[in-house]
N, C-alpha and C. Protein backbone atom coordinates (compact mmCIF):
# COMPACT_ATOMS: atom_id res chain seq x y z
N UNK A 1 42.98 16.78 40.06
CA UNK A 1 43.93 16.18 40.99
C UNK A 1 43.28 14.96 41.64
N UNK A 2 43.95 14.09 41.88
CA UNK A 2 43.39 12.68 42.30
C UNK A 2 43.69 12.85 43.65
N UNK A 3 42.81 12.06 44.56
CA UNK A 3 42.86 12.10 45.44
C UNK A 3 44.12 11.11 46.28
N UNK A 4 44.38 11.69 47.83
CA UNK A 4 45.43 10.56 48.09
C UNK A 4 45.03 9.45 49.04
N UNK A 5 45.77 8.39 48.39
CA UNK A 5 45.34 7.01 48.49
C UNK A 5 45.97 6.56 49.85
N UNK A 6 44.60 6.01 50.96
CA UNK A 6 45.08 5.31 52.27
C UNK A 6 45.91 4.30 52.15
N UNK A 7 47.29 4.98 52.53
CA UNK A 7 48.50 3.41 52.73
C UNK A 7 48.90 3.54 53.80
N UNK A 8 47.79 2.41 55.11
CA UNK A 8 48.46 2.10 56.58
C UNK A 8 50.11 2.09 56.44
N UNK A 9 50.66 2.31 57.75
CA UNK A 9 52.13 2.08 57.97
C UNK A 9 52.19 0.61 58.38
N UNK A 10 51.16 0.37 58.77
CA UNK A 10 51.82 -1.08 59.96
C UNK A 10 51.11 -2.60 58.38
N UNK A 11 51.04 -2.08 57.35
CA UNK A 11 50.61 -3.30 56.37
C UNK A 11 52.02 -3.47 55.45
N UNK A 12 52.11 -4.87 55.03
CA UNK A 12 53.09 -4.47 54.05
C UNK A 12 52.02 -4.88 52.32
N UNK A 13 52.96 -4.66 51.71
CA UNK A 13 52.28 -4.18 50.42
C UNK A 13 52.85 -5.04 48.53
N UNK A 14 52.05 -5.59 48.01
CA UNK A 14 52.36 -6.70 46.80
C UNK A 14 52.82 -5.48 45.96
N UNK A 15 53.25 -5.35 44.79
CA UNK A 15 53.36 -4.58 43.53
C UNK A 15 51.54 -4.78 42.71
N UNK A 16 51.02 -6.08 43.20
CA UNK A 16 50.16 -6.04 42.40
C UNK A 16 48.91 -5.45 43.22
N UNK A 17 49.30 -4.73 44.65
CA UNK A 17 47.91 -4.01 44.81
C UNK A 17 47.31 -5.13 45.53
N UNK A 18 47.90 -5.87 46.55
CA UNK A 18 47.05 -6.27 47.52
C UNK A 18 47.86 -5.95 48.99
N UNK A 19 47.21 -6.06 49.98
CA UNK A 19 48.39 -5.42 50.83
C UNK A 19 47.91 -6.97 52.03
N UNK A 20 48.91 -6.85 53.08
CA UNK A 20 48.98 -8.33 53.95
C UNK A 20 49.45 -7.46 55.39
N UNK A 21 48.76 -8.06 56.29
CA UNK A 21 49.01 -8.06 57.75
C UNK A 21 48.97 -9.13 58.29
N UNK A 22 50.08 -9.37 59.27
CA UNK A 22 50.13 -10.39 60.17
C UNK A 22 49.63 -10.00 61.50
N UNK A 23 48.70 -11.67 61.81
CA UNK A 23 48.26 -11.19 62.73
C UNK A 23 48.24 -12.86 63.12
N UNK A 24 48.72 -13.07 64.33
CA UNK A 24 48.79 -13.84 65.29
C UNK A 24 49.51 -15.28 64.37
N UNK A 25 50.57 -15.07 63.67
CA UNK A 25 51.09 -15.57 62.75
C UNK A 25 50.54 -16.26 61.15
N UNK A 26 49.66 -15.61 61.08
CA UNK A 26 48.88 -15.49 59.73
C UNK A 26 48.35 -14.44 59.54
N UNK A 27 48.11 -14.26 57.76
CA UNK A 27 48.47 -13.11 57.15
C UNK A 27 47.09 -13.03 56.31
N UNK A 28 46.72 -12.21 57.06
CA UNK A 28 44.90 -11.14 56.46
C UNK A 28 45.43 -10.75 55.32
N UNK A 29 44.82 -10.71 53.97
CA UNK A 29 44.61 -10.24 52.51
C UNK A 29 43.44 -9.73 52.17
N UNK A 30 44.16 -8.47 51.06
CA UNK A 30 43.10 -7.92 50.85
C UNK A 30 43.54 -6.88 49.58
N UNK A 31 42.44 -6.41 49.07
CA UNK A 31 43.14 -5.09 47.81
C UNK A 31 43.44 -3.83 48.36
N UNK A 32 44.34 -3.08 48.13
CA UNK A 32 44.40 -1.84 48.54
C UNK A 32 43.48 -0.88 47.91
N UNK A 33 43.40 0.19 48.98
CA UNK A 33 42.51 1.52 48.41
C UNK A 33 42.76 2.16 47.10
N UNK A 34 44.50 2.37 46.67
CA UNK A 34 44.40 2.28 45.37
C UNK A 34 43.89 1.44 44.23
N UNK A 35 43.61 -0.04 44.57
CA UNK A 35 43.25 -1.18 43.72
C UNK A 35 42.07 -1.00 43.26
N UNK A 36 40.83 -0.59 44.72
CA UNK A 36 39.80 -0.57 44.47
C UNK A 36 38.85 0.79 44.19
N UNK A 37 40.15 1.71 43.82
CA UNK A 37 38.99 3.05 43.52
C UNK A 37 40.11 3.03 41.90
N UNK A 38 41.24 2.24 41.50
CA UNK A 38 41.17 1.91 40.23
C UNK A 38 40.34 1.27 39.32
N UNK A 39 39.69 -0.09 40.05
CA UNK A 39 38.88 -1.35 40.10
C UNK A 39 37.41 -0.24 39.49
N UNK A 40 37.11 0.86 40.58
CA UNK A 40 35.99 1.36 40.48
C UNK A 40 34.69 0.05 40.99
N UNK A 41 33.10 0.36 41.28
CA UNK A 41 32.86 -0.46 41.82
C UNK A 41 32.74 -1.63 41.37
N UNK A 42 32.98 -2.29 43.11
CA UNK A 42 33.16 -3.95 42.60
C UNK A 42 31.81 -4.35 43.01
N UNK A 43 31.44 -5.50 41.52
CA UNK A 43 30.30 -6.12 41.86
C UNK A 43 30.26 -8.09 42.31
N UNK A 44 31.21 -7.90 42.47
CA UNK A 44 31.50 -9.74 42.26
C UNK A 44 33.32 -9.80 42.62
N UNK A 45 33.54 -10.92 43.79
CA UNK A 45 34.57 -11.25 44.31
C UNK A 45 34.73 -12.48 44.45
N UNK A 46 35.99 -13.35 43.33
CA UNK A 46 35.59 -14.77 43.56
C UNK A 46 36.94 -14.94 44.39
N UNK A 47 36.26 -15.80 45.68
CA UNK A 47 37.07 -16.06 47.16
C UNK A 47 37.80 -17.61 46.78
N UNK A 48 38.76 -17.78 47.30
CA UNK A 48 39.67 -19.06 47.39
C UNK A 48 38.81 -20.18 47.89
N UNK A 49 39.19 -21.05 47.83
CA UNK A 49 38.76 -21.69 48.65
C UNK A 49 39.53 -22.32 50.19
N UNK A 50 38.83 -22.69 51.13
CA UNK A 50 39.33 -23.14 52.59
C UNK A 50 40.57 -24.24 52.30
N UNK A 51 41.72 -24.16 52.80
CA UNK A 51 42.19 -25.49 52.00
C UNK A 51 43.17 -25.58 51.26
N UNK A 52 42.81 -24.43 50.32
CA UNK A 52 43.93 -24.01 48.74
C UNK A 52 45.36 -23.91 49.44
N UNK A 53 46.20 -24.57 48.63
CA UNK A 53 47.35 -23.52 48.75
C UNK A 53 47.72 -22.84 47.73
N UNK A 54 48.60 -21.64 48.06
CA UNK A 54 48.40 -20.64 47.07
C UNK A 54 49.98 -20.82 47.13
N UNK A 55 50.38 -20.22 45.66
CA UNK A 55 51.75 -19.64 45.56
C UNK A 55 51.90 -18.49 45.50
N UNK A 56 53.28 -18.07 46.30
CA UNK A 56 53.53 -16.68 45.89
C UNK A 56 53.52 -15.90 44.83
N UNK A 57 52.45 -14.78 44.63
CA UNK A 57 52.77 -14.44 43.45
C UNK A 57 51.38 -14.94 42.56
N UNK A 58 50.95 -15.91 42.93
CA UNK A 58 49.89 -17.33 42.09
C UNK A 58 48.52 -16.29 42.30
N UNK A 59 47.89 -17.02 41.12
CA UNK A 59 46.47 -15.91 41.19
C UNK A 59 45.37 -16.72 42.24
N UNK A 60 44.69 -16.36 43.30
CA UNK A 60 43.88 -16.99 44.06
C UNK A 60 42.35 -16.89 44.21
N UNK A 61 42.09 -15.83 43.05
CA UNK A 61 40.43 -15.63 42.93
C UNK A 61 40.61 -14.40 42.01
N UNK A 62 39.50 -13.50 41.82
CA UNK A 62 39.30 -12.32 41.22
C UNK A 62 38.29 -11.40 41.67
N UNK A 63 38.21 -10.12 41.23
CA UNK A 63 37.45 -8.90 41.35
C UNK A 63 37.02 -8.43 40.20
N UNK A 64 35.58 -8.96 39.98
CA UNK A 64 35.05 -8.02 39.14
C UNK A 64 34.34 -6.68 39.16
N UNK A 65 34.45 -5.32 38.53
CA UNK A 65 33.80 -4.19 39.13
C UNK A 65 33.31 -3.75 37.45
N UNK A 66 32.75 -2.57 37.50
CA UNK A 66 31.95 -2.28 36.43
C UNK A 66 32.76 -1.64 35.22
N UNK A 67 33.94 -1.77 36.02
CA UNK A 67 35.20 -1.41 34.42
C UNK A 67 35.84 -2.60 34.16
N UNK A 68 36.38 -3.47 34.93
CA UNK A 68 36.79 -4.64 34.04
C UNK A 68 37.05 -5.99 35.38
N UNK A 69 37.52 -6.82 35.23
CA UNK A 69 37.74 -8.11 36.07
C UNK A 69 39.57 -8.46 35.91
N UNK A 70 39.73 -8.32 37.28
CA UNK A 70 41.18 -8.41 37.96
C UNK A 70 41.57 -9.66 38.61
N UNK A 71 42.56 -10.04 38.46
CA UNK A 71 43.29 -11.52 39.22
C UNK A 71 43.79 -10.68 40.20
N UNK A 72 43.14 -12.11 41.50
CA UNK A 72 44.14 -11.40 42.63
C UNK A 72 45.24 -12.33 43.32
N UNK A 73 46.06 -11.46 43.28
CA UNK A 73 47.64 -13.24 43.51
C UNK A 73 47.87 -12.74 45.21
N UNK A 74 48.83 -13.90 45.55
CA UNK A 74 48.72 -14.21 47.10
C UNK A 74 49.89 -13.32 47.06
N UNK A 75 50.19 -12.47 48.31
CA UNK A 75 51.47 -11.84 48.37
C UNK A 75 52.03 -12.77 49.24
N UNK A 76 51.65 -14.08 49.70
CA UNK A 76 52.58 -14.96 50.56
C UNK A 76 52.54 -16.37 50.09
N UNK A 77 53.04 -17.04 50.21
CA UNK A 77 52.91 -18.68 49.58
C UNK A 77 52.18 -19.41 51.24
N UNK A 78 51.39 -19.84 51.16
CA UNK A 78 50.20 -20.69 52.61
C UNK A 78 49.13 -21.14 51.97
N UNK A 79 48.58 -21.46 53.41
CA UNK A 79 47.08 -22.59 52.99
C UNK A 79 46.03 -21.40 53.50
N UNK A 80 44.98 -21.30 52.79
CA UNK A 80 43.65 -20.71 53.16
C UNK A 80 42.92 -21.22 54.24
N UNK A 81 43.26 -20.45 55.17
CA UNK A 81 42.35 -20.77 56.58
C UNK A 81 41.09 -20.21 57.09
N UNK A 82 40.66 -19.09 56.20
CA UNK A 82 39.32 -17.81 56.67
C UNK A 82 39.33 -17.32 55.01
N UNK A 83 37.93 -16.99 54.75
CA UNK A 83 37.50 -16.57 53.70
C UNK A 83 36.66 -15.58 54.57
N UNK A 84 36.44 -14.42 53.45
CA UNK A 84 35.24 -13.61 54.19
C UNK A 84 34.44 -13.76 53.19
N UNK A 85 33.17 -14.58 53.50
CA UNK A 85 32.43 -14.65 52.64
C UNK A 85 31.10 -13.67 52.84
N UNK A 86 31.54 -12.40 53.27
CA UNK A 86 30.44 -11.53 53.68
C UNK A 86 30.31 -10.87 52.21
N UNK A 87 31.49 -10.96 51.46
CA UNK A 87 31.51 -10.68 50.25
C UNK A 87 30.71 -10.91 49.48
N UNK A 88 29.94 -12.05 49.13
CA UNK A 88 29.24 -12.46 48.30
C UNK A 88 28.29 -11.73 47.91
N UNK A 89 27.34 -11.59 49.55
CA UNK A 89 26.38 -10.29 49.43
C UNK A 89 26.74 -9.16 49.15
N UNK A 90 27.92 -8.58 49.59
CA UNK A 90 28.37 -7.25 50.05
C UNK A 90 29.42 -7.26 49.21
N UNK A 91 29.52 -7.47 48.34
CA UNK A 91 31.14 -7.09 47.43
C UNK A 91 31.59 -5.43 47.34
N UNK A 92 30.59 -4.74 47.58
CA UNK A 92 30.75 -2.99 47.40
C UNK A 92 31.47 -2.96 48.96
N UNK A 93 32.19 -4.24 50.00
CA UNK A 93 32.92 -3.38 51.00
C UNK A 93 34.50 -3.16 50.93
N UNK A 94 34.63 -3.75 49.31
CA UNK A 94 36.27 -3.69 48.96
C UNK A 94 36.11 -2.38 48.57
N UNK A 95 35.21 -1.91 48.44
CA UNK A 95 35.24 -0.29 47.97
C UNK A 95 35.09 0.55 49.21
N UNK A 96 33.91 0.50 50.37
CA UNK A 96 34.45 1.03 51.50
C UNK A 96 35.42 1.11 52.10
N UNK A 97 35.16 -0.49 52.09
CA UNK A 97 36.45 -0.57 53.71
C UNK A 97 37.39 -1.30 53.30
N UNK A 98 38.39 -1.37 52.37
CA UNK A 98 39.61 -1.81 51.85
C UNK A 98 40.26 -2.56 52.88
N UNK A 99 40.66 -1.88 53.81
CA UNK A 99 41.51 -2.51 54.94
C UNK A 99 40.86 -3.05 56.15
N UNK A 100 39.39 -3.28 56.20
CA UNK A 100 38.72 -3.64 57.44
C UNK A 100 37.97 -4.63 56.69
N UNK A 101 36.52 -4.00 56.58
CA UNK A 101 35.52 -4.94 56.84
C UNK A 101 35.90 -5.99 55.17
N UNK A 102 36.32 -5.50 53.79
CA UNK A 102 36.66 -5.45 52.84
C UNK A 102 38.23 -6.74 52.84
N UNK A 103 38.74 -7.07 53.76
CA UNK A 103 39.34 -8.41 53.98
C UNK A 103 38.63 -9.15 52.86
N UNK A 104 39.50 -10.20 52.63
CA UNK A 104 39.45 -11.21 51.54
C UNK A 104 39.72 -12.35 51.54
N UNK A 105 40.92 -12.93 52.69
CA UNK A 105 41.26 -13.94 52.85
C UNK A 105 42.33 -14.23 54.22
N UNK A 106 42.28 -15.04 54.97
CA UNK A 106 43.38 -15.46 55.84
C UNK A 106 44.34 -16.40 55.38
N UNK A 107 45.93 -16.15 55.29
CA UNK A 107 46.56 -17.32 55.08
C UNK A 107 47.27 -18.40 56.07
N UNK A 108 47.47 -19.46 55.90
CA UNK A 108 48.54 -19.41 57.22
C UNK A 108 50.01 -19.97 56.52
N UNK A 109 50.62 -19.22 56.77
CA UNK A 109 51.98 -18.84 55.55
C UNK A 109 52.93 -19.90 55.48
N UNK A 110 53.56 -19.96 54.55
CA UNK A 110 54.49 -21.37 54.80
C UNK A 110 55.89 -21.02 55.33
N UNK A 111 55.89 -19.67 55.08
CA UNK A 111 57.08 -19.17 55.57
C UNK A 111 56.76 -17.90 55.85
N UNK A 112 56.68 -17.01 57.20
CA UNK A 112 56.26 -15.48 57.33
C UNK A 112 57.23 -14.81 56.74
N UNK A 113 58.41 -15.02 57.06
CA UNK A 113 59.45 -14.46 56.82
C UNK A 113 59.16 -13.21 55.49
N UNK A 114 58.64 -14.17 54.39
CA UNK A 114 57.99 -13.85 53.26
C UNK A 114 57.55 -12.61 53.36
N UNK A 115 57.08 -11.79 53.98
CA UNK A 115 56.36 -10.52 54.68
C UNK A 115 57.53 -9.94 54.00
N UNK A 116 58.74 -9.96 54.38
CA UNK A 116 59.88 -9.08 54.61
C UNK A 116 59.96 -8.76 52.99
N UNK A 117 60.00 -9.10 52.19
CA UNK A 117 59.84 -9.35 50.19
C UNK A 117 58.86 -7.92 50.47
N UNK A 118 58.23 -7.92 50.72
CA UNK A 118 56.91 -6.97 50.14
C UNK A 118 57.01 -6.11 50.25
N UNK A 119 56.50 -4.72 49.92
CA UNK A 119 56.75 -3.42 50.06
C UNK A 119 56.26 -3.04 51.49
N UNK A 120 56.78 -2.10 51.95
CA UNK A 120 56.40 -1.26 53.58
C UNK A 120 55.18 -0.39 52.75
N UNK A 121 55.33 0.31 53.43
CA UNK A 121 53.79 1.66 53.58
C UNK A 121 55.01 3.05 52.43
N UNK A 122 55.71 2.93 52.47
CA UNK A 122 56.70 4.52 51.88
C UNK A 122 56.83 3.43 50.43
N UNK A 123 56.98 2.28 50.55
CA UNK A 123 57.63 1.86 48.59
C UNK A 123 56.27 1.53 48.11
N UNK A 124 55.31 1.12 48.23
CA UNK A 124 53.91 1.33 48.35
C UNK A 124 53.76 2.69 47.53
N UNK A 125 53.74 3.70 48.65
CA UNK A 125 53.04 4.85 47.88
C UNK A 125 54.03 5.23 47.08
N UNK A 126 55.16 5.23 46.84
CA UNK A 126 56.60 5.52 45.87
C UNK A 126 55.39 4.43 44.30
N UNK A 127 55.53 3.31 44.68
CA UNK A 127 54.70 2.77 43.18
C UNK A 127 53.64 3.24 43.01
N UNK A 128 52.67 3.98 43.64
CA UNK A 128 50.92 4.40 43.15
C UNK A 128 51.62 5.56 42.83
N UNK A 129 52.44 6.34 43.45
CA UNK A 129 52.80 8.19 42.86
C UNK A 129 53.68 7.78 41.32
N UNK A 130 54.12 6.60 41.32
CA UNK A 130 55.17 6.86 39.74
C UNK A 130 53.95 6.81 38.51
C-alpha cells in the first residue's frame, strides 16, 4: 500500500504536479509531494531564471532525480521574481520539504485570476488516487 500523499487545502494544484500559493499577490512554485516521492531522489534542479517570463503551461526548468529528469511548467503565465537557489546545494529539499523549504520559484503573475484554472486540494488528490 502506498503511502498518502500531503495535499495542503489552502494550495491550488497543476495536473502536471506542481502546486502554487499566493502570497502577497505573487505565486510561490513548487513540485508536489506526490511529484517528488514519484521523481524519487532529486539530485539536480535547473531554476528559471530572474526575469523569464513564463507561459502557462510553458516548461521553466527541470528536476533531475536518480530515476529519470522531469520538465517543470509554470501553473501561471508571469515574470520570475525569486528563485531559491538554496537548491543548488541542497536539491534533496524537494524531497523533504515539498511545500516549504523545497520552493522553486516566485512569480509575479500576469493575471492571478489564473489561480482559479488550477485544481483545489480535493481535484488534486481525485488525480494522484485515479
Amino acid at each position: 500500500m502506498s503511502r498518502r500523499m500531503n495535499v495542503p487545502e489552502e494550495l491550488r494544484y497543476s495536473t502536471d504536479h506542481e502546486w502554487a500559493r499566493l502570497e502577497d499577490g505573487k505565486v510561490r512554485v513548487g513540485i508536489t509531494d506526490f511529484a517528488q516521492d514519484t521523481l524519487g531522489d532529486v539530485v539536480f534542479v535547473q531554476l528559471p531564471e530572474i526575469g523569464a517570463h513564463l507561459d502557462s503551461g510553458g516548461t521553466f526548468g527541470e528536476v533531475e532525480s536518480t530515476k529519470s529528469v522531469s520538465d517543470l511548467y509554470a501553473p501561471v503565465a508571469g515574470t520570475v521574481v525569486e528563485v531559491n537557489g538554496d537548491l543548488a546545494d541542497a536539491p534533496g529539499r524537494l524531497n523533504e520539504d515539498p511545500y516549504g523549504e523545497g520552493w522553486i520559484c516566485v512569480i509575479e503573475p500576469d493575471d492571478a485570476s489564473q489561480l482559479d484554472a488550477l485544481l483545489d486540494a480535493a481535484g488534486y488528490q481525485k488525480l494522484i488516487d485515479a
